[in-house]
Structures are given as structure tokens and as C-alpha cells.
C-alpha atoms as a PDB file:
ATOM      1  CA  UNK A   1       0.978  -0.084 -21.453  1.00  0.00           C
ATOM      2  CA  UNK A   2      -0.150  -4.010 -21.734  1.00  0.00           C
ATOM      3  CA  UNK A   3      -1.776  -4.968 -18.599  1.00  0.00           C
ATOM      4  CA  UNK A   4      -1.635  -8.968 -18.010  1.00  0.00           C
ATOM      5  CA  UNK A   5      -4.139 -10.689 -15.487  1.00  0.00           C
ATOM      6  CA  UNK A   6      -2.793 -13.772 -13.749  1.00  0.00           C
ATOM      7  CA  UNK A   7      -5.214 -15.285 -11.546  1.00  0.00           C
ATOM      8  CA  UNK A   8      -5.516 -17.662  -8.604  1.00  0.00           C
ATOM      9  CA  UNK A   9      -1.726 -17.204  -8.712  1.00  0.00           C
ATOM     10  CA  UNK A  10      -0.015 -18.634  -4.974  1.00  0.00           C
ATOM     11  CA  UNK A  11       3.871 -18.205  -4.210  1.00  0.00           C
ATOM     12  CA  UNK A  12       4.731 -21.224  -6.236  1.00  0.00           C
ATOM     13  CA  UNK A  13       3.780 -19.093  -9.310  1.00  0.00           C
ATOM     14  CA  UNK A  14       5.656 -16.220  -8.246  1.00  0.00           C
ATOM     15  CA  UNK A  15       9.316 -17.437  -9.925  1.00  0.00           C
ATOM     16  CA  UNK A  16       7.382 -18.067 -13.294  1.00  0.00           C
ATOM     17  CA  UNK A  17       5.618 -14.392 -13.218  1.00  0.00           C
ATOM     18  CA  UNK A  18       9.111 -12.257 -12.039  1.00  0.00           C
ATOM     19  CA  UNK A  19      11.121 -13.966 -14.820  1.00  0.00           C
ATOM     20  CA  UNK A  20       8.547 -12.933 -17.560  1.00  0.00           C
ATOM     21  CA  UNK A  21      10.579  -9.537 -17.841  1.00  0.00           C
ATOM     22  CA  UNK A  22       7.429  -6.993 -16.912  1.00  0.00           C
ATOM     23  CA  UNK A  23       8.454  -3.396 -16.079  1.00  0.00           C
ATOM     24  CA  UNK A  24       6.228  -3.513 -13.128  1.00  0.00           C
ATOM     25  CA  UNK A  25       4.528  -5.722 -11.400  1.00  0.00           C
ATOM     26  CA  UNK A  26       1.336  -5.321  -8.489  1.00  0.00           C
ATOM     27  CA  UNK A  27       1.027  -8.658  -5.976  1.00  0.00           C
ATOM     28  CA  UNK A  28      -2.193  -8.376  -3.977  1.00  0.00           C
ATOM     29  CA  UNK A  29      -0.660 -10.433  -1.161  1.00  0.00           C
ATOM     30  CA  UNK A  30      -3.979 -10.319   0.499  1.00  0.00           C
ATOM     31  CA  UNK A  31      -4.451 -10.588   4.452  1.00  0.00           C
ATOM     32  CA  UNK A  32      -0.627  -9.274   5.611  1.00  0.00           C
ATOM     33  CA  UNK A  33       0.900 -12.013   7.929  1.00  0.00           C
ATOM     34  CA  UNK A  34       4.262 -13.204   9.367  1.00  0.00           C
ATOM     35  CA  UNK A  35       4.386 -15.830   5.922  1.00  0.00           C
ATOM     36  CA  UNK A  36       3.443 -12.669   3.501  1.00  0.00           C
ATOM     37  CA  UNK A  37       5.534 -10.435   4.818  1.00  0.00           C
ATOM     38  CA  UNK A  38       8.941 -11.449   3.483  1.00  0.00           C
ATOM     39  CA  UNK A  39       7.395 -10.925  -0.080  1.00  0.00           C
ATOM     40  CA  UNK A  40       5.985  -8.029   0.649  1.00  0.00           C
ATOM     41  CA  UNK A  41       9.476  -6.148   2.363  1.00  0.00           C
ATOM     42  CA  UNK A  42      11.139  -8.172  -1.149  1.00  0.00           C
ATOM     43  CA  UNK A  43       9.234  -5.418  -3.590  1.00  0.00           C
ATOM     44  CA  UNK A  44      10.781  -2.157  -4.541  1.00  0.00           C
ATOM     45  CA  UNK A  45       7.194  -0.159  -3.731  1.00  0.00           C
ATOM     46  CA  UNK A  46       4.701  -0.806  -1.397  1.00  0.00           C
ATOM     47  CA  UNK A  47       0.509  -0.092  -0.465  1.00  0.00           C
ATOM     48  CA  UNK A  48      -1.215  -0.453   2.716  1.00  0.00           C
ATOM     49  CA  UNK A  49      -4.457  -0.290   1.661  1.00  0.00           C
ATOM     50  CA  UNK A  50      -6.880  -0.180   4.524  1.00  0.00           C
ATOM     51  CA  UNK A  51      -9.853   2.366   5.889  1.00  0.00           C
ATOM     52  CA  UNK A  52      -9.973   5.141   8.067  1.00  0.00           C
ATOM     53  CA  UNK A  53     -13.801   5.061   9.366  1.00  0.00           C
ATOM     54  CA  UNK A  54     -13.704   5.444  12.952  1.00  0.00           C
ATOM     55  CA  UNK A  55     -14.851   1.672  13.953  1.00  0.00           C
ATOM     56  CA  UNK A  56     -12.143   0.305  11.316  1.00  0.00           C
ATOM     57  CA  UNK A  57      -9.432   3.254  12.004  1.00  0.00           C
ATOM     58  CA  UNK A  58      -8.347   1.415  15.254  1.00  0.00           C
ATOM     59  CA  UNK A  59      -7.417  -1.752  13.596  1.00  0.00           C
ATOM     60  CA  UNK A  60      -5.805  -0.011  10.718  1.00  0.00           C
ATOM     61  CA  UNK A  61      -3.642   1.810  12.663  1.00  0.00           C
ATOM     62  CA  UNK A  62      -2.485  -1.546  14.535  1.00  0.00           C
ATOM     63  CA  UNK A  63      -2.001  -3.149  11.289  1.00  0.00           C
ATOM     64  CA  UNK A  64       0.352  -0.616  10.466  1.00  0.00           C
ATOM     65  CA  UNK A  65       2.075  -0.985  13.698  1.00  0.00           C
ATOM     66  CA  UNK A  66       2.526  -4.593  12.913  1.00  0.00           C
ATOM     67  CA  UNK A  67       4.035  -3.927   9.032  1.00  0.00           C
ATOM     68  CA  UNK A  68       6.912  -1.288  11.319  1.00  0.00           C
ATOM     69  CA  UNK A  69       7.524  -3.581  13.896  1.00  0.00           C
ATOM     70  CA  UNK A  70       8.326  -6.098  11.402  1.00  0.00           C
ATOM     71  CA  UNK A  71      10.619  -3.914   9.759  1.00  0.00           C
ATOM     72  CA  UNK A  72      11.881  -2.058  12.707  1.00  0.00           C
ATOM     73  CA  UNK A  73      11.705  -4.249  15.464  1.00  0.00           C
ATOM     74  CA  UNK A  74      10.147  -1.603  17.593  1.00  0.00           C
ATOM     75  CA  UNK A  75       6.906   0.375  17.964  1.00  0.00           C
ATOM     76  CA  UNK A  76       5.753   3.322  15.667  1.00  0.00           C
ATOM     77  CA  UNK A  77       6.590   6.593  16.366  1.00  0.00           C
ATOM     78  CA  UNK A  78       6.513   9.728  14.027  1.00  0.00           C
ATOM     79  CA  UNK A  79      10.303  10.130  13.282  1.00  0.00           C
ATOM     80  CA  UNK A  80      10.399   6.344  12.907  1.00  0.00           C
ATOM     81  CA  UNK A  81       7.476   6.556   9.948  1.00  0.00           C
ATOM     82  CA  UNK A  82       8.914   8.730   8.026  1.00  0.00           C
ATOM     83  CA  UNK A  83      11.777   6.812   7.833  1.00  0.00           C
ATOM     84  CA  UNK A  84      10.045   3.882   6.606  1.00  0.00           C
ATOM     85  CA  UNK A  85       8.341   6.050   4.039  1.00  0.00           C
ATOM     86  CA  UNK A  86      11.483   7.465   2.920  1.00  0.00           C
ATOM     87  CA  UNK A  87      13.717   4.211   2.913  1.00  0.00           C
ATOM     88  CA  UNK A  88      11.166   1.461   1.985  1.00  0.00           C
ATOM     89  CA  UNK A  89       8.963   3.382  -0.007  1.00  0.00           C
ATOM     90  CA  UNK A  90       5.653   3.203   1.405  1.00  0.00           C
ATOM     91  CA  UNK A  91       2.309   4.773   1.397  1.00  0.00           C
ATOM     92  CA  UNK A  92      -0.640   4.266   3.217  1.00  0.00           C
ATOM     93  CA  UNK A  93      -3.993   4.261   1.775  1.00  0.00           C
ATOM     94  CA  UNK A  94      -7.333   5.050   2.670  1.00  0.00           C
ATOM     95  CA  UNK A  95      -9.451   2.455   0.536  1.00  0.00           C
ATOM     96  CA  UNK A  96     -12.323   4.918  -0.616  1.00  0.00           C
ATOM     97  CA  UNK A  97     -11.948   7.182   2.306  1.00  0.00           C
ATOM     98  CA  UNK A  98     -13.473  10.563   3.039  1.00  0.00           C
ATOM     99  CA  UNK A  99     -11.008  13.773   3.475  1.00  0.00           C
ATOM    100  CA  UNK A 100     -12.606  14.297   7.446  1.00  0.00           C
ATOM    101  CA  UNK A 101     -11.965  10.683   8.225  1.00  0.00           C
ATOM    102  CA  UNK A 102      -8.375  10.281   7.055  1.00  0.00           C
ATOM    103  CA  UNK A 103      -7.836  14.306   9.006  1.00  0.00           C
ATOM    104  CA  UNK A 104      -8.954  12.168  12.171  1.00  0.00           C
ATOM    105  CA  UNK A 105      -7.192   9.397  11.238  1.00  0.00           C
ATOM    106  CA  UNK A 106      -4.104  11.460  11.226  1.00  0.00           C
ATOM    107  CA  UNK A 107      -4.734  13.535  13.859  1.00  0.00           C
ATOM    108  CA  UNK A 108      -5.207  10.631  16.469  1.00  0.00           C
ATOM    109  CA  UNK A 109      -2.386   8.452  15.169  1.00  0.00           C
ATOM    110  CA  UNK A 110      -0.120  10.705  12.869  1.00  0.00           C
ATOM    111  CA  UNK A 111      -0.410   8.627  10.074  1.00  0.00           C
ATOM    112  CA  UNK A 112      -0.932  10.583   6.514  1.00  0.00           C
ATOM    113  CA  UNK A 113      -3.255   8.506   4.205  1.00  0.00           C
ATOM    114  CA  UNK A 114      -4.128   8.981   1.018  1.00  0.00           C
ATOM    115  CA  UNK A 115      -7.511   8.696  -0.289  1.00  0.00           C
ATOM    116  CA  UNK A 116      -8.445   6.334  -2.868  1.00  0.00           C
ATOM    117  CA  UNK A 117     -10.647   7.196  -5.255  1.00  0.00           C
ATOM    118  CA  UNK A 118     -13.748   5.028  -6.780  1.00  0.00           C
ATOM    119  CA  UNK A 119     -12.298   2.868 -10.238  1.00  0.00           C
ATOM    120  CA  UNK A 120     -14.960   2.367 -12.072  1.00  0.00           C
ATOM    121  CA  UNK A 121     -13.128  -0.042 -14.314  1.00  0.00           C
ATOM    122  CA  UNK A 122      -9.442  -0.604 -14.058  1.00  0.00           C
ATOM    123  CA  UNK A 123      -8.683  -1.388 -17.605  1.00  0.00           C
ATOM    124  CA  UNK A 124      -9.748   2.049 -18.728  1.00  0.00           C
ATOM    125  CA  UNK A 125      -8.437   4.765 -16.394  1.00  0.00           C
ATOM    126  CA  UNK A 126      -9.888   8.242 -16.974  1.00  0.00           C
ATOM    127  CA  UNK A 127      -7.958  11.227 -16.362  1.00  0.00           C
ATOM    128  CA  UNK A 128      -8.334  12.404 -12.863  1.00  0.00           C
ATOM    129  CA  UNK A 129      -7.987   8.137 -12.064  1.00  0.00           C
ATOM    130  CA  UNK A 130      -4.844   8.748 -13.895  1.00  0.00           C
ATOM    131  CA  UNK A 131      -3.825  11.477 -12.337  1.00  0.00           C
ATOM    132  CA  UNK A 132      -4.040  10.425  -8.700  1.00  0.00           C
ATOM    133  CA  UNK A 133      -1.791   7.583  -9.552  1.00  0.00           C
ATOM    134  CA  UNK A 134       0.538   9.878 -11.181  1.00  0.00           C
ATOM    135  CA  UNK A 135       0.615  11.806  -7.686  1.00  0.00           C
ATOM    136  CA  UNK A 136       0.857   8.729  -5.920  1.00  0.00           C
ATOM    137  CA  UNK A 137       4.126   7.141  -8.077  1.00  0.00           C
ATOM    138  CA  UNK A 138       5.867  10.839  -7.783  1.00  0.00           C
ATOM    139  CA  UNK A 139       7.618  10.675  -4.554  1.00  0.00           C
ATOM    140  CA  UNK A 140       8.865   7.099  -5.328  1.00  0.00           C
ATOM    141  CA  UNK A 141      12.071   5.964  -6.191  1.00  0.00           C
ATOM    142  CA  UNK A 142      12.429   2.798  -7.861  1.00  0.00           C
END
């Protein structure tokens, strides 16, 4: 699998990148807003990377609030999240997380996370890097 590098691209580049006919394609849309979030809903997968230390967990858990609303219209309740996981295909991620923090994470906003491990280098994955993202692609439908 050929892995292409555009860089510095902005959303006038997008129309020129989707018609290159790639299988797959990863946008780091960067800082989620109300302007990024059409393009983000527009994909057929999507990661919510963020972190689940107790001084950041707080603000993760209302930036998730703010990616349901948007699709939902309402606050975030349980039933309501797996929904979204289910229909839009979602996952949340805990950006180099430990297992305790994400357990509290979930336990004080019942939001699953999974951990992302340390990439040494991208272009090279070894096998348990592999692996995870094997686990993580699984339950997805695309």
C-alpha cells in the first residue's frame, strides 16, 4: 500500500486530492469547528483524537458533546452515542493514553476510548502498530 503525503493542503485542494482515485484517504482537519465540520460529517469514517488525563478529560468530553450536537441537535446521552458510533462510524481516541485514565474517562462520562499507541515512524508500521489499526478498522463499515 502506496502512501502519498500532500502537505499544506487547505479546502481548495480538497477537489484535486478526492478525484485522484485513492482507496482511502485520512484529512487531519485540525482544530474541529462549525466551518470543519461539514467535511468532517462528508467522510465515510471518522477519529476524535483527543486525551483523557484528568485536567484535559473535561474538555475532551465537551468536544465530543459539540461533534453530537452537531449531528444530533441535542445533548449526549449513552443510547444516543452508540447510535452515532453505529450509524456514522465513529471512534474516539485517546491520543497516547494510559488504560486507568481512559477507565475514568469512561466511568465519569461513558465514553469508550481507545488508546493510541506510540508510532515511532508512520511509514514503517511494525506488527503490534499494525495490529491495533487492524482492531480499530474491524467494526467499520465502509
Amino acid at each position: 500500500m502506496g502512501i502519498t503525503i500532500h502537505q499544506n493542503v487547505t479546502f481548495n485542494h480538497l477537489p484535486e486530492i478526492l478525484s485522484l482515485g485513492y482507496d482511502y484517504i485520512v484529512l487531519d482537519m485540525g482544530v474541529l469547528n462549525q466551518y470543519t465540520l461539514p467535511e468532517f460529517w462528508r467522510n465515510d469514517i471518522h477519529f476524535v483524537l483527543g486525551h483523557s488525563y484528568p485536567t484535559k478529560g473535561p474538555y475532551y468530553h465537551n468536544f465530543i458533546n459539540f461533534i453530537f450536537s452537531s449531528f444530533r441537535g441535542e445533548n449526549l446521552n449513552k443510547k444516543h452515542l452508540k447510535e452515532l458510533k453505529i450509524r456514522r462510524n465513529i471512534s474516539f481516541l485517546d491520543n497516547l493514553g494510559l488504560k486507568d485514565n481512559a477507565k475514568n474517562f469512561y466511568k465519569q462520562y461513558q465514553v469508550s476510548l481507545d488508546i493510541v499507541p506510540f508510532i515511532q515512524n508512520p511509514f514503517q508500521l511494525t506488527s503490534n502498530e499494525w495490529r491495533f489499526f487492524q482492531a480499530l478498522l474491524k467494526d467499520f463499515s465502509i
